[in-house]
C-alpha atoms as a PDB file:
ATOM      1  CA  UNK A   1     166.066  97.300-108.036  1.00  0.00           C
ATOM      2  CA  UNK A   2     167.471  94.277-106.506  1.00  0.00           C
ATOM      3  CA  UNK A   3     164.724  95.172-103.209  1.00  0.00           C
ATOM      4  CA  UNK A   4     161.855  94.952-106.021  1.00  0.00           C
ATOM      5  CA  UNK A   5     162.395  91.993-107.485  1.00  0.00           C
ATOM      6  CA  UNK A   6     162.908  89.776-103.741  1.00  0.00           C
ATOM      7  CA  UNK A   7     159.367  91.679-103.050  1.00  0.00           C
ATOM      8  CA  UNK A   8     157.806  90.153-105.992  1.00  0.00           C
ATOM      9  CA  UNK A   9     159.052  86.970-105.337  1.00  0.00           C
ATOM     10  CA  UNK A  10     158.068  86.785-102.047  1.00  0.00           C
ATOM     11  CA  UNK A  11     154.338  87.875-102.886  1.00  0.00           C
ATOM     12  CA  UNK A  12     154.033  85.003-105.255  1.00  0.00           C
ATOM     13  CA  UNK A  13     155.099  82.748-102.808  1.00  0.00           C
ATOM     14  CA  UNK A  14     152.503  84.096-100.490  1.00  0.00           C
ATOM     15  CA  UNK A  15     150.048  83.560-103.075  1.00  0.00           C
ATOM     16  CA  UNK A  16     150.777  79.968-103.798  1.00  0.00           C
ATOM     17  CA  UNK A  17     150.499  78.835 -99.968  1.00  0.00           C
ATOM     18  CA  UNK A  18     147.510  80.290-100.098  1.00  0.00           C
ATOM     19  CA  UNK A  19     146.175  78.898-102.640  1.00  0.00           C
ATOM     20  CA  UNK A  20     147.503  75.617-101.233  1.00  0.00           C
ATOM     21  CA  UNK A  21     145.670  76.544 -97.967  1.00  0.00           C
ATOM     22  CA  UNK A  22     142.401  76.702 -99.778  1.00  0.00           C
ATOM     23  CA  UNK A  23     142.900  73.511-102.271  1.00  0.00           C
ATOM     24  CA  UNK A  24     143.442  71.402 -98.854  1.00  0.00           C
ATOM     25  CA  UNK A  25     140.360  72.872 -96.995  1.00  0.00           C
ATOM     26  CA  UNK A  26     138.063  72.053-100.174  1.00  0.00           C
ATOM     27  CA  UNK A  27     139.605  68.469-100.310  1.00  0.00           C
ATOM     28  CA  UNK A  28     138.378  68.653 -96.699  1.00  0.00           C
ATOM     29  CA  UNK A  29     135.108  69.209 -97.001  1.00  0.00           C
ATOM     30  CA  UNK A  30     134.228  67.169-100.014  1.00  0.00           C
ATOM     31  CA  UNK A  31     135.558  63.966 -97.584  1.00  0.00           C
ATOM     32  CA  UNK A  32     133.675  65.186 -94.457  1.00  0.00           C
ATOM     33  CA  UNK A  33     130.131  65.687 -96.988  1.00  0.00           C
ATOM     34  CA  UNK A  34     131.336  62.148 -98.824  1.00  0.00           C
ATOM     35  CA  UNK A  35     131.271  60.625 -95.301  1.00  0.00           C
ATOM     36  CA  UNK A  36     127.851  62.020 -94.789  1.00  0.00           C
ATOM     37  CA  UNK A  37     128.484  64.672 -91.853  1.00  0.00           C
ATOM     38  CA  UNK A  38     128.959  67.872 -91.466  1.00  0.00           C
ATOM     39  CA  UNK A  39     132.209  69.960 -89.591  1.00  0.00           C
ATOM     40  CA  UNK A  40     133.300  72.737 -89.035  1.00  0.00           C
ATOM     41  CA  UNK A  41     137.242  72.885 -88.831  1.00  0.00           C
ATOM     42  CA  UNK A  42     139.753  75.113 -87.822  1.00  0.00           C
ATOM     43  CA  UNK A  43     143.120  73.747 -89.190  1.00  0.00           C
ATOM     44  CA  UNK A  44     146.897  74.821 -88.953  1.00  0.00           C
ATOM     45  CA  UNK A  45     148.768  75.414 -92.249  1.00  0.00           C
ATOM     46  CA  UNK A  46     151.775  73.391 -91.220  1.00  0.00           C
ATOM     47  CA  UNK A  47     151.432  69.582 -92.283  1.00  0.00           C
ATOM     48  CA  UNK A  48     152.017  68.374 -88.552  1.00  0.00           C
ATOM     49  CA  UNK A  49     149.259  70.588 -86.407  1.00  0.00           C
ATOM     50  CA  UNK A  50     149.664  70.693 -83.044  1.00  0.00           C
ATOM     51  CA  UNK A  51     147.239  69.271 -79.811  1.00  0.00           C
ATOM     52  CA  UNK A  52     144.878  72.123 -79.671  1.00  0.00           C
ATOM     53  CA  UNK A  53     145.024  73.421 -83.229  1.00  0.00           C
ATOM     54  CA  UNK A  54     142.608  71.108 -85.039  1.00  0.00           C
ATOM     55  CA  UNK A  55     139.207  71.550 -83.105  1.00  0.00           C
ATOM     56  CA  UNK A  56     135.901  70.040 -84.910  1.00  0.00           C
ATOM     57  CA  UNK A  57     132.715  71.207 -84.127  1.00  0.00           C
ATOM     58  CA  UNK A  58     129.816  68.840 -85.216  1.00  0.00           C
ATOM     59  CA  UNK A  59     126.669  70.438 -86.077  1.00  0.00           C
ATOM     60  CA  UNK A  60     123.211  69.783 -84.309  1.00  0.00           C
ATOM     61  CA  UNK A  61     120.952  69.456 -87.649  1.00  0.00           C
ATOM     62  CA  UNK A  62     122.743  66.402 -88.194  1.00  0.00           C
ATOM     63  CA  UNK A  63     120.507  63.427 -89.899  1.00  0.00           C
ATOM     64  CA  UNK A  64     117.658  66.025 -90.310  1.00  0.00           C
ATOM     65  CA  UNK A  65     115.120  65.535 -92.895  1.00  0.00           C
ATOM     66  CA  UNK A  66     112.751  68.183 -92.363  1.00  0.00           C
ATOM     67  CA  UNK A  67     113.104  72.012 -90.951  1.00  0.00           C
ATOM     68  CA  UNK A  68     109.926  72.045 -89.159  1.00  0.00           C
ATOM     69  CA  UNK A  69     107.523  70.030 -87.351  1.00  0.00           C
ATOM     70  CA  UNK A  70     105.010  68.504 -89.168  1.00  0.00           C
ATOM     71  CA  UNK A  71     101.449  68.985 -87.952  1.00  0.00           C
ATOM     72  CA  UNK A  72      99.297  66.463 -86.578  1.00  0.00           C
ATOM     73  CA  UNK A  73      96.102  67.322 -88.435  1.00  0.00           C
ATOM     74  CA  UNK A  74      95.405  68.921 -91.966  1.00  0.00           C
ATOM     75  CA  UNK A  75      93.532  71.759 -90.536  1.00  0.00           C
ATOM     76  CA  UNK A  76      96.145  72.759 -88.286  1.00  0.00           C
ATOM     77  CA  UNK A  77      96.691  76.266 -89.922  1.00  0.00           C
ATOM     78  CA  UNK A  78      93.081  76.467 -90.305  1.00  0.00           C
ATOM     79  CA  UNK A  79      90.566  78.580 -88.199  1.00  0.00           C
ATOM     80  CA  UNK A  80      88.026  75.483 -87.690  1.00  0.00           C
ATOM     81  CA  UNK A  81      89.961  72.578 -87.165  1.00  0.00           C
ATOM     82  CA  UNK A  82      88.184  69.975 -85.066  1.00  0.00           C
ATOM     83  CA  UNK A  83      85.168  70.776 -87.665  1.00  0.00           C
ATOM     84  CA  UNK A  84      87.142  70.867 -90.671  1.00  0.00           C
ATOM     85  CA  UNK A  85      89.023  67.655 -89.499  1.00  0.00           C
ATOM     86  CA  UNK A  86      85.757  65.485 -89.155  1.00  0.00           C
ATOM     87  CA  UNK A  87      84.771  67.069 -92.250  1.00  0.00           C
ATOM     88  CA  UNK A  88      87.835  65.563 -93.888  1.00  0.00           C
ATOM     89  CA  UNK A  89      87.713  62.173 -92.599  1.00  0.00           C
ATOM     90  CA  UNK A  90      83.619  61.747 -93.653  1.00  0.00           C
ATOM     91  CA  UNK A  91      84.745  62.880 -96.937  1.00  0.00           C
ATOM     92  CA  UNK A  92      87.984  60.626 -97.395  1.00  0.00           C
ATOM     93  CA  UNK A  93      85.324  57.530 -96.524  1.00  0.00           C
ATOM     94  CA  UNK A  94      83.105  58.732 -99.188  1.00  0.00           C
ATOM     95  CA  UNK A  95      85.155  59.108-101.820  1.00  0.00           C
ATOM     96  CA  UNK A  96      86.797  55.405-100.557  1.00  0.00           C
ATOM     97  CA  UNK A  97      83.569  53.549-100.615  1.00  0.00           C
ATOM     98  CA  UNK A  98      81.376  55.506-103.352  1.00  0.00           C
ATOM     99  CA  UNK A  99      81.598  52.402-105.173  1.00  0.00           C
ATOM    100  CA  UNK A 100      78.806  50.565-102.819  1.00  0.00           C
ATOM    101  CA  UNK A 101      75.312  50.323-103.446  1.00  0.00           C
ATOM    102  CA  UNK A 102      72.932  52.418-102.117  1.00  0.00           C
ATOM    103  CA  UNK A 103      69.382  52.642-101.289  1.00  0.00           C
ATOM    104  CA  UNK A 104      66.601  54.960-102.825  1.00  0.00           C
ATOM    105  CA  UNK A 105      66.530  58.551-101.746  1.00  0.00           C
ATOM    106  CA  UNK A 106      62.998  58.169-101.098  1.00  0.00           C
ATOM    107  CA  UNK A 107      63.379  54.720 -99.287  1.00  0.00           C
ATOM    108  CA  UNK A 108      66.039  55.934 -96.958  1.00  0.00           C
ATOM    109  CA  UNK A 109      65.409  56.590 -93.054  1.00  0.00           C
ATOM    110  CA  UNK A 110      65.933  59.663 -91.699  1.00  0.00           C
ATOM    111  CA  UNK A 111      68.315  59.947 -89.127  1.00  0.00           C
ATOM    112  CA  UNK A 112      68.143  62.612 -86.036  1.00  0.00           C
ATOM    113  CA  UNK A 113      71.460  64.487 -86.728  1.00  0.00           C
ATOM    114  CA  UNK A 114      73.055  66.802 -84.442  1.00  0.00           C
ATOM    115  CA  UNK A 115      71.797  70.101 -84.560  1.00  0.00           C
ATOM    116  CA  UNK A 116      73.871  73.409 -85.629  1.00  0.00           C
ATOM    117  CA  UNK A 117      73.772  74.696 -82.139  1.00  0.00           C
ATOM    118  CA  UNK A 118      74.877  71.565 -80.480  1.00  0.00           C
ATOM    119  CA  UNK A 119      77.779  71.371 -82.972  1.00  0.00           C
ATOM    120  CA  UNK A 120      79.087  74.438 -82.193  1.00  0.00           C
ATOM    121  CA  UNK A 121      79.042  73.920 -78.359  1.00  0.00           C
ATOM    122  CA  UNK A 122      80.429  70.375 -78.556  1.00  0.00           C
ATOM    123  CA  UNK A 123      83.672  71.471 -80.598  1.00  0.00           C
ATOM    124  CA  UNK A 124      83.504  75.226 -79.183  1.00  0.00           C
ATOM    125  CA  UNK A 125      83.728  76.624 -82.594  1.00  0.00           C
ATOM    126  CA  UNK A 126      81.514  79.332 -84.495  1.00  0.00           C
ATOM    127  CA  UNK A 127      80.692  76.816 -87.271  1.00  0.00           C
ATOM    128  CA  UNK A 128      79.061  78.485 -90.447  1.00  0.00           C
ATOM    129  CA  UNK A 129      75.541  77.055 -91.545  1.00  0.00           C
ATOM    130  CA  UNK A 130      76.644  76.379 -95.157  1.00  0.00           C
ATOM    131  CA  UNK A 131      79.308  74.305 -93.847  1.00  0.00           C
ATOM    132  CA  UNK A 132      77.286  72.595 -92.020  1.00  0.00           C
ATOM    133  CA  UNK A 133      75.114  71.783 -94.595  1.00  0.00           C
ATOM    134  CA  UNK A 134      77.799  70.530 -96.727  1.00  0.00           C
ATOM    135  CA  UNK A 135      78.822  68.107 -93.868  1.00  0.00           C
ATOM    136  CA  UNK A 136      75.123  66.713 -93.856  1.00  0.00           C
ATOM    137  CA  UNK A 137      75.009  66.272 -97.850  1.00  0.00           C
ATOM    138  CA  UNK A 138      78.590  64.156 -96.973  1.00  0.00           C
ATOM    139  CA  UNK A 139      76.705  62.292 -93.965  1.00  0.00           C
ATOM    140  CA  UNK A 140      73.456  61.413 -95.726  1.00  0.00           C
ATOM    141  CA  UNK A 141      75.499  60.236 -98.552  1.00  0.00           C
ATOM    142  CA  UNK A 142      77.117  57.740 -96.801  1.00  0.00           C
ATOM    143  CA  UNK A 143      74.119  56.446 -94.869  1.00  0.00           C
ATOM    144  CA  UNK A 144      72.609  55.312 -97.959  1.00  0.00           C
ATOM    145  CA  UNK A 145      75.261  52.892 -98.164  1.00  0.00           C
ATOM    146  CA  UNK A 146      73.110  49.796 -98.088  1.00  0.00           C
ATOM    147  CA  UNK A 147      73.495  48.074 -94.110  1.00  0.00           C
ATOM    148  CA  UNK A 148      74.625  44.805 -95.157  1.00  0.00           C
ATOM    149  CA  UNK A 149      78.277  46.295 -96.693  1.00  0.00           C
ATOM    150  CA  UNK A 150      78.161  49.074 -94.896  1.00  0.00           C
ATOM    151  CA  UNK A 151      82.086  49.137 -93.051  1.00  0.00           C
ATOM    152  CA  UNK A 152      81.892  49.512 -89.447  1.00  0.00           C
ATOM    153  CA  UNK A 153      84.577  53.002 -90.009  1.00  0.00           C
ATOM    154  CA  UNK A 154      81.427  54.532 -91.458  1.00  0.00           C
ATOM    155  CA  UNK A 155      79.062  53.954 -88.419  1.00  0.00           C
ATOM    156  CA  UNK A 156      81.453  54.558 -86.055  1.00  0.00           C
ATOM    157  CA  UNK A 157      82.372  58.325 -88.114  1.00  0.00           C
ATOM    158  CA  UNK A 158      78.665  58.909 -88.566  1.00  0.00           C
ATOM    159  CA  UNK A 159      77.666  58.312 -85.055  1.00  0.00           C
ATOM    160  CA  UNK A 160      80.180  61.649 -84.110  1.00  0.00           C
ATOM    161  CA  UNK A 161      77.253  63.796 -85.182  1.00  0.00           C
ATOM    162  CA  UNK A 162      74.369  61.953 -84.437  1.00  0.00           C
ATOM    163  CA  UNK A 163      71.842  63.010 -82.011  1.00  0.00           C
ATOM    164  CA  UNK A 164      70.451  60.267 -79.129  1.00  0.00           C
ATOM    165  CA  UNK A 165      67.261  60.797 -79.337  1.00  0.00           C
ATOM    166  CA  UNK A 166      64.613  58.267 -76.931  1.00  0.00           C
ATOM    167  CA  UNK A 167      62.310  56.457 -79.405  1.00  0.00           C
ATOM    168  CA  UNK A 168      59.551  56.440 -76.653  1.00  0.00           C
ATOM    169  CA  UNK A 169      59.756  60.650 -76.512  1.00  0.00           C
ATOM    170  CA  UNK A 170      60.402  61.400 -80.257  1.00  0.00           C
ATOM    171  CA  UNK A 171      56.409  62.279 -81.511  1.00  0.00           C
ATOM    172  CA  UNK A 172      55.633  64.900 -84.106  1.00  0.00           C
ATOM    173  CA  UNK A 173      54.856  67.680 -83.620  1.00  0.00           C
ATOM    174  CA  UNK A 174      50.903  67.890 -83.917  1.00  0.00           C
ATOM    175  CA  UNK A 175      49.499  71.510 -84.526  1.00  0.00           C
ATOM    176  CA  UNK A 176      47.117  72.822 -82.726  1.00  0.00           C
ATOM    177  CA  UNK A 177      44.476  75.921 -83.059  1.00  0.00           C
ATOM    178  CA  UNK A 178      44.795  78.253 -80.800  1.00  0.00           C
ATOM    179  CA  UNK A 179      42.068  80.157 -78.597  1.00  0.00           C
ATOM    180  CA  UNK A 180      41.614  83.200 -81.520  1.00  0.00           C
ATOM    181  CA  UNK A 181      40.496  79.976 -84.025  1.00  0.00           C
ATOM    182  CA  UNK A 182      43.808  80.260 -85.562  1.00  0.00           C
ATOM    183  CA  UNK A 183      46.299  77.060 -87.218  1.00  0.00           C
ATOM    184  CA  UNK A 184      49.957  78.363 -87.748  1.00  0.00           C
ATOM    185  CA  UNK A 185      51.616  76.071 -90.828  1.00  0.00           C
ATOM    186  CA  UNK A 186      54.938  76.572 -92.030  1.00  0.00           C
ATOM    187  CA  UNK A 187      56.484  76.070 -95.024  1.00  0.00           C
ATOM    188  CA  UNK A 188      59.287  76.268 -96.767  1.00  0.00           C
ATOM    189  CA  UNK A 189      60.753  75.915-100.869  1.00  0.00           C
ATOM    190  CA  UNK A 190      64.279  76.498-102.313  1.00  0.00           C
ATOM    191  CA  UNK A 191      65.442  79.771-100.301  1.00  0.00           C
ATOM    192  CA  UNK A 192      61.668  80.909 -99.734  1.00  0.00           C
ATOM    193  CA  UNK A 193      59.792  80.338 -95.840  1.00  0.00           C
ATOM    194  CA  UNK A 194      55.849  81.277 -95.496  1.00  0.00           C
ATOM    195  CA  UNK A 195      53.927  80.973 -92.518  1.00  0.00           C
ATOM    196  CA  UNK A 196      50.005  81.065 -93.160  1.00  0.00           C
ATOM    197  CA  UNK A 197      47.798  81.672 -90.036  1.00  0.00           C
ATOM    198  CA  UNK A 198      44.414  79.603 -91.281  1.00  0.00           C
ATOM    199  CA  UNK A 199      41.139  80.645 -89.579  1.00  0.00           C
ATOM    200  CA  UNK A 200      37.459  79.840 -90.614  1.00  0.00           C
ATOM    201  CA  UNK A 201      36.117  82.706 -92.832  1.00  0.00           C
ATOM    202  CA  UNK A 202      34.990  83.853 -96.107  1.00  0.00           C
ATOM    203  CA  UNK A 203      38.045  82.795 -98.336  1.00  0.00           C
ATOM    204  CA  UNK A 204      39.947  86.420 -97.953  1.00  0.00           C
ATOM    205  CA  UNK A 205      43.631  86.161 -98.449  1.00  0.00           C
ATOM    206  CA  UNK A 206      46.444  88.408 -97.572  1.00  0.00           C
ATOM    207  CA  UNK A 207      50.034  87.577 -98.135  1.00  0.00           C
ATOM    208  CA  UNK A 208      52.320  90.249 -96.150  1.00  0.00           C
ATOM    209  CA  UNK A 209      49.603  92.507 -95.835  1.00  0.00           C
ATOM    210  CA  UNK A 210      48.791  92.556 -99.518  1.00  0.00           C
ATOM    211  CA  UNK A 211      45.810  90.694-101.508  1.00  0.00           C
ATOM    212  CA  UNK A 212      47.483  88.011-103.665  1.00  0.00           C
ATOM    213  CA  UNK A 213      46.784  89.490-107.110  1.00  0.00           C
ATOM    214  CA  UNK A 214      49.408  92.138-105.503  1.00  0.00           C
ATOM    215  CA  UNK A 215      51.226  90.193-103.997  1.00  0.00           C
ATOM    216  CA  UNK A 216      51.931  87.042-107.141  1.00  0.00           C
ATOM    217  CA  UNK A 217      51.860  88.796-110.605  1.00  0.00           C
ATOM    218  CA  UNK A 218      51.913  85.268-112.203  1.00  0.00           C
ATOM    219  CA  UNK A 219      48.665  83.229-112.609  1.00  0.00           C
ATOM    220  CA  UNK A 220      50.892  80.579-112.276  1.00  0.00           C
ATOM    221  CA  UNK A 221      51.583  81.646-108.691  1.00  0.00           C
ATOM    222  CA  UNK A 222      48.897  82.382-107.197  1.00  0.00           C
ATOM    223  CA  UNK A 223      47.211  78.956-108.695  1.00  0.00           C
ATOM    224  CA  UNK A 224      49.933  77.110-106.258  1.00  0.00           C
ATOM    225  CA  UNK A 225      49.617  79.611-103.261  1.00  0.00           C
ATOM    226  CA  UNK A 226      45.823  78.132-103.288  1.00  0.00           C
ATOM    227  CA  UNK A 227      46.560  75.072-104.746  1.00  0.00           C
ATOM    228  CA  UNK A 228      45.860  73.352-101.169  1.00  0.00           C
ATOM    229  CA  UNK A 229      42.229  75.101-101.050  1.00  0.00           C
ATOM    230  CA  UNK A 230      41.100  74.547-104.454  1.00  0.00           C
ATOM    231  CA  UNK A 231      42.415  70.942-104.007  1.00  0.00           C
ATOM    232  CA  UNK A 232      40.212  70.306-101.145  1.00  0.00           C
ATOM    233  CA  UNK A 233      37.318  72.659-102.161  1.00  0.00           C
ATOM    234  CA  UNK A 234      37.834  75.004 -99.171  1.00  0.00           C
ATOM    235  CA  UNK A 235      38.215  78.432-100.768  1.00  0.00           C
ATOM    236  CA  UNK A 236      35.508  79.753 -99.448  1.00  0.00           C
ATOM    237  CA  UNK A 237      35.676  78.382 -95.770  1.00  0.00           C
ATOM    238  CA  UNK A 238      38.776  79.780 -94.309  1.00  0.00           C
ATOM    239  CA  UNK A 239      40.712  82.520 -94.420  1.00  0.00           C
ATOM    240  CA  UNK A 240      44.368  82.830 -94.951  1.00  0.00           C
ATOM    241  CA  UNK A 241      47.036  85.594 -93.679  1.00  0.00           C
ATOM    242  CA  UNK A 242      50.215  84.800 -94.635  1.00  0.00           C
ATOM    243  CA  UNK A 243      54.112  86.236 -93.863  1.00  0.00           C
ATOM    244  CA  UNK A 244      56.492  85.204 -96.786  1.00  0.00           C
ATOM    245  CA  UNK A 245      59.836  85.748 -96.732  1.00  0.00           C
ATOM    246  CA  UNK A 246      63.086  84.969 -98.663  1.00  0.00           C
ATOM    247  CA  UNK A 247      63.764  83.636-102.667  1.00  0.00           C
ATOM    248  CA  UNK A 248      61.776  84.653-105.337  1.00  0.00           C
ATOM    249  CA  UNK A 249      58.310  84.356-106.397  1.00  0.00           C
ATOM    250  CA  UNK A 250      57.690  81.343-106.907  1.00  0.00           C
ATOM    251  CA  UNK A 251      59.653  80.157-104.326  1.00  0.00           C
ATOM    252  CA  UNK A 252      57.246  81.992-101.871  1.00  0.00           C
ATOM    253  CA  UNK A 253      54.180  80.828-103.451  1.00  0.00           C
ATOM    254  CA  UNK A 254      55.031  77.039-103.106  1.00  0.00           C
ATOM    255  CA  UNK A 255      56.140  77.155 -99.855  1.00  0.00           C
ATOM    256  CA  UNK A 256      52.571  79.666 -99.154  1.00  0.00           C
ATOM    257  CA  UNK A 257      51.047  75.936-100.325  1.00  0.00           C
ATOM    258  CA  UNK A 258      52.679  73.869 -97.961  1.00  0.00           C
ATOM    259  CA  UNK A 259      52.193  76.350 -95.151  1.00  0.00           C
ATOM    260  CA  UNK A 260      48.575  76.622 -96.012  1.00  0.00           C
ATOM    261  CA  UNK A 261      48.173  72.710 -96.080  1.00  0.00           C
ATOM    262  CA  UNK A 262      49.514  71.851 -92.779  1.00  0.00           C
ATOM    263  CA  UNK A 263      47.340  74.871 -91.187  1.00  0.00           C
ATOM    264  CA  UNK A 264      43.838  73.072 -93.147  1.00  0.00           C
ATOM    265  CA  UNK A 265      45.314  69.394 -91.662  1.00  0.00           C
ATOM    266  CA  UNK A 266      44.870  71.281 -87.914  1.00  0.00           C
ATOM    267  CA  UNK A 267      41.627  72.168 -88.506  1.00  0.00           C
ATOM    268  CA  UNK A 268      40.270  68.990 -90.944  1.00  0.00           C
ATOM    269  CA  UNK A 269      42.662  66.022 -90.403  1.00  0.00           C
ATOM    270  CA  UNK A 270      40.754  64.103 -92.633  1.00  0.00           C
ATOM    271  CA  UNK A 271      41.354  66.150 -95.762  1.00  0.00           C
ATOM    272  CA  UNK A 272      45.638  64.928 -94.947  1.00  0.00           C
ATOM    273  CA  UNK A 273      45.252  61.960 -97.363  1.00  0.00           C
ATOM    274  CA  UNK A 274      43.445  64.046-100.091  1.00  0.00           C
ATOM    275  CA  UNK A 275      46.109  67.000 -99.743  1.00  0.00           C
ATOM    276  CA  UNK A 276      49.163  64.087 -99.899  1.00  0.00           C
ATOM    277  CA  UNK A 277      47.290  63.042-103.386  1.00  0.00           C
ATOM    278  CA  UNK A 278      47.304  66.434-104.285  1.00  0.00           C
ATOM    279  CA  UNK A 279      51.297  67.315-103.388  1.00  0.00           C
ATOM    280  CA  UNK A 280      50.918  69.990-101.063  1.00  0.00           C
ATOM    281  CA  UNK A 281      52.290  68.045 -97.968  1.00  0.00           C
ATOM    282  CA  UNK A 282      55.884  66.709 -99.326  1.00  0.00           C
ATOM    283  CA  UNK A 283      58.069  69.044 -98.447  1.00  0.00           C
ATOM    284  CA  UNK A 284      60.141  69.660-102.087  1.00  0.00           C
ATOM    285  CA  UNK A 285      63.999  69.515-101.453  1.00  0.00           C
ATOM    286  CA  UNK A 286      64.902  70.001-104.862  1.00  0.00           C
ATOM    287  CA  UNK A 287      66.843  73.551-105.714  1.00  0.00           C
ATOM    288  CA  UNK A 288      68.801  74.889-108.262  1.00  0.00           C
ATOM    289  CA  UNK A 289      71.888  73.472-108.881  1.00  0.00           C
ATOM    290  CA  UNK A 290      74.837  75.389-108.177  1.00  0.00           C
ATOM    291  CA  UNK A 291      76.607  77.730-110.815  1.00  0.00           C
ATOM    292  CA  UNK A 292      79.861  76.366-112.066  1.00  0.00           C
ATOM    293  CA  UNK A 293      81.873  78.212-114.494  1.00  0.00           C
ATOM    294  CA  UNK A 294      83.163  76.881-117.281  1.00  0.00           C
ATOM    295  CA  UNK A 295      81.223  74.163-117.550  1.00  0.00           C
ATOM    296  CA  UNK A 296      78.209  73.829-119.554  1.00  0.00           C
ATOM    297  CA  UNK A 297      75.837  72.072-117.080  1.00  0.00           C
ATOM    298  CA  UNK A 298      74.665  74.560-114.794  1.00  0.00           C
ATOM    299  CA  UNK A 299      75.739  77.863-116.848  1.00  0.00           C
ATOM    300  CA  UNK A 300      78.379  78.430-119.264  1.00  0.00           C
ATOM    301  CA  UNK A 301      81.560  80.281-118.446  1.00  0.00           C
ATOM    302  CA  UNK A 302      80.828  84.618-118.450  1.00  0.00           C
ATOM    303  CA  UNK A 303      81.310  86.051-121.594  1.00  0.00           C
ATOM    304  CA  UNK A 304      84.124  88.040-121.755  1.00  0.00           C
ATOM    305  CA  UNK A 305      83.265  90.744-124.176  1.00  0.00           C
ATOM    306  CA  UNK A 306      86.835  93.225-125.310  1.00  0.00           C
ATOM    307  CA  UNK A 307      85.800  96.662-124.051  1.00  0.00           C
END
């Protein structure tokens, strides 16, 4: 009995120093963190440790802020980056000087930008069309920026993608007919291309093989496919075989008039400032604007219908 009892009372003990143990190694490390570093100790029990027993280790991810490198660009992670990152910067000076006049759309001069081709060899990257469409919409934006407030950051970011181009060497192209009597215009409308091969003749027209009445179903259409012959009173002079390709209807039959123009200016230059009058040499950049859900503009939000 008297065995039992000292056995208890040395297990309490036991527990108490260890508890002490513990109470003195938290004090510990709320001074080292107070102090603002970071150890790793290995301390004797005893109050008066001896040379050897107290080691500190000091961690390397002292004074650290961050666990990983931050990248250099914003497209780092991306697949496109030196394309994304000029994209980026043209679009940060947009939205920082959108404030500054502009010039008219129509009073604007056209600029030779760098081609898709070019692009994609001088950054060595498989850019996609539609972006680099988007990165012209950003580009001719900020060239409107009228040339007297215009910063210098915005020539210097446009220039990146502009094409040198000999003023003495750039001429238009002027079409010619070829030795079967033939003009070639080409034309193009929203997502529609047409190219009309426009010969003297006795005013038969085929579009992809077909006559137009089977070809357009709409009056409407077919009025604009010949809109540049009955403009210029040359129905019954030439003949017209057309390719058409792409968008709808419509689409097709307005480009068909802009194809068919430029192939009656190769054969009649004088009828160009009666066929300007009539609007079948402006090239029409307007298209539909894009859906956007949930707005009203464009078209409202789907209708979600409880099936």
């Amino acid at each position: 009995m008297e065995s039992l009892v000292n056995g208890f009372r040395h297990l309490s003990c036991s527990r108490k120093h260890v508890g002490r143990q513990l109470l003195q190694r938290a004090a510990a490390a709320n001074v080292s963190q107070k102090q603002g570093a970071r150890y790793l100790t290995t301390e004797s029990p005893s109050s008066s440790p001896r040379d050897g027993d107290l080691q500190e280790i000091k961690m390397p991810f002292q004074g650290v802020q961050h666990a990983r490198r931050v990248p250099a660009t914003p497209s780092y992670f991306s697949r496109e980056p030196h394309f994304n990152d000029l994209f980026v910067r043209l679009a940060q000076l947009l939205a920082k000087h959108y404030h500054l006049p502009i010039v008219d759309q129509k009073d604007a001069v056209s600029k030779p930008w760098t081609k898709l081709v070019d692009i994609r060899a001088q950054y060595g990257e498989q850019v996609k069309a539609s972006h680099y469409m988007k990165i012209l919409r950003v580009a001719r934006r900020l060239d409107r920026i009228e040339a007297s407030v215009r910063p210098q950051e915005v020539d210097i970011a446009l220039n990146e993608i502009m094409r040198i181009v000999d003023p003495k060497k750039a001429k238009a192209n002027i079409l010619t007919i070829d030795r079967h009597g033939r003009a070639v215009g080409v034309g193009k409308r929203k997502e529609s291309t047409a190219r009309a091969f426009v010969v003297e003749g006795t005013g038969e027209i085929l579009v992809n093989g077909k006559p137009l009445t089977e070809a357009f179903g709409r009056v409407h259409d077919r009025e604009s496919a010949l809109w540049a012959l009955t403009s210029t009173q040359r129905l019954d002079k030439y003949n017209v075989w057309a390719l058409v390709e792409g968008g709808g209807t419509t689409g097709q039959a307005e480009a068909l008039t802009l194809a068919v123009a430029k192939g009656l200016i190769a054969h009649e230059p004088a009828l160009k400032p009666t066929l300007r009058k009539a609007g079948c040499v402006t090239r029409d950049y307007r298209t539909v604007e894009r859906k956007k859900h949930g707005r009203v503009k464009a078209r409202k939000g789907p209708a979600w219908v409880k099936r």
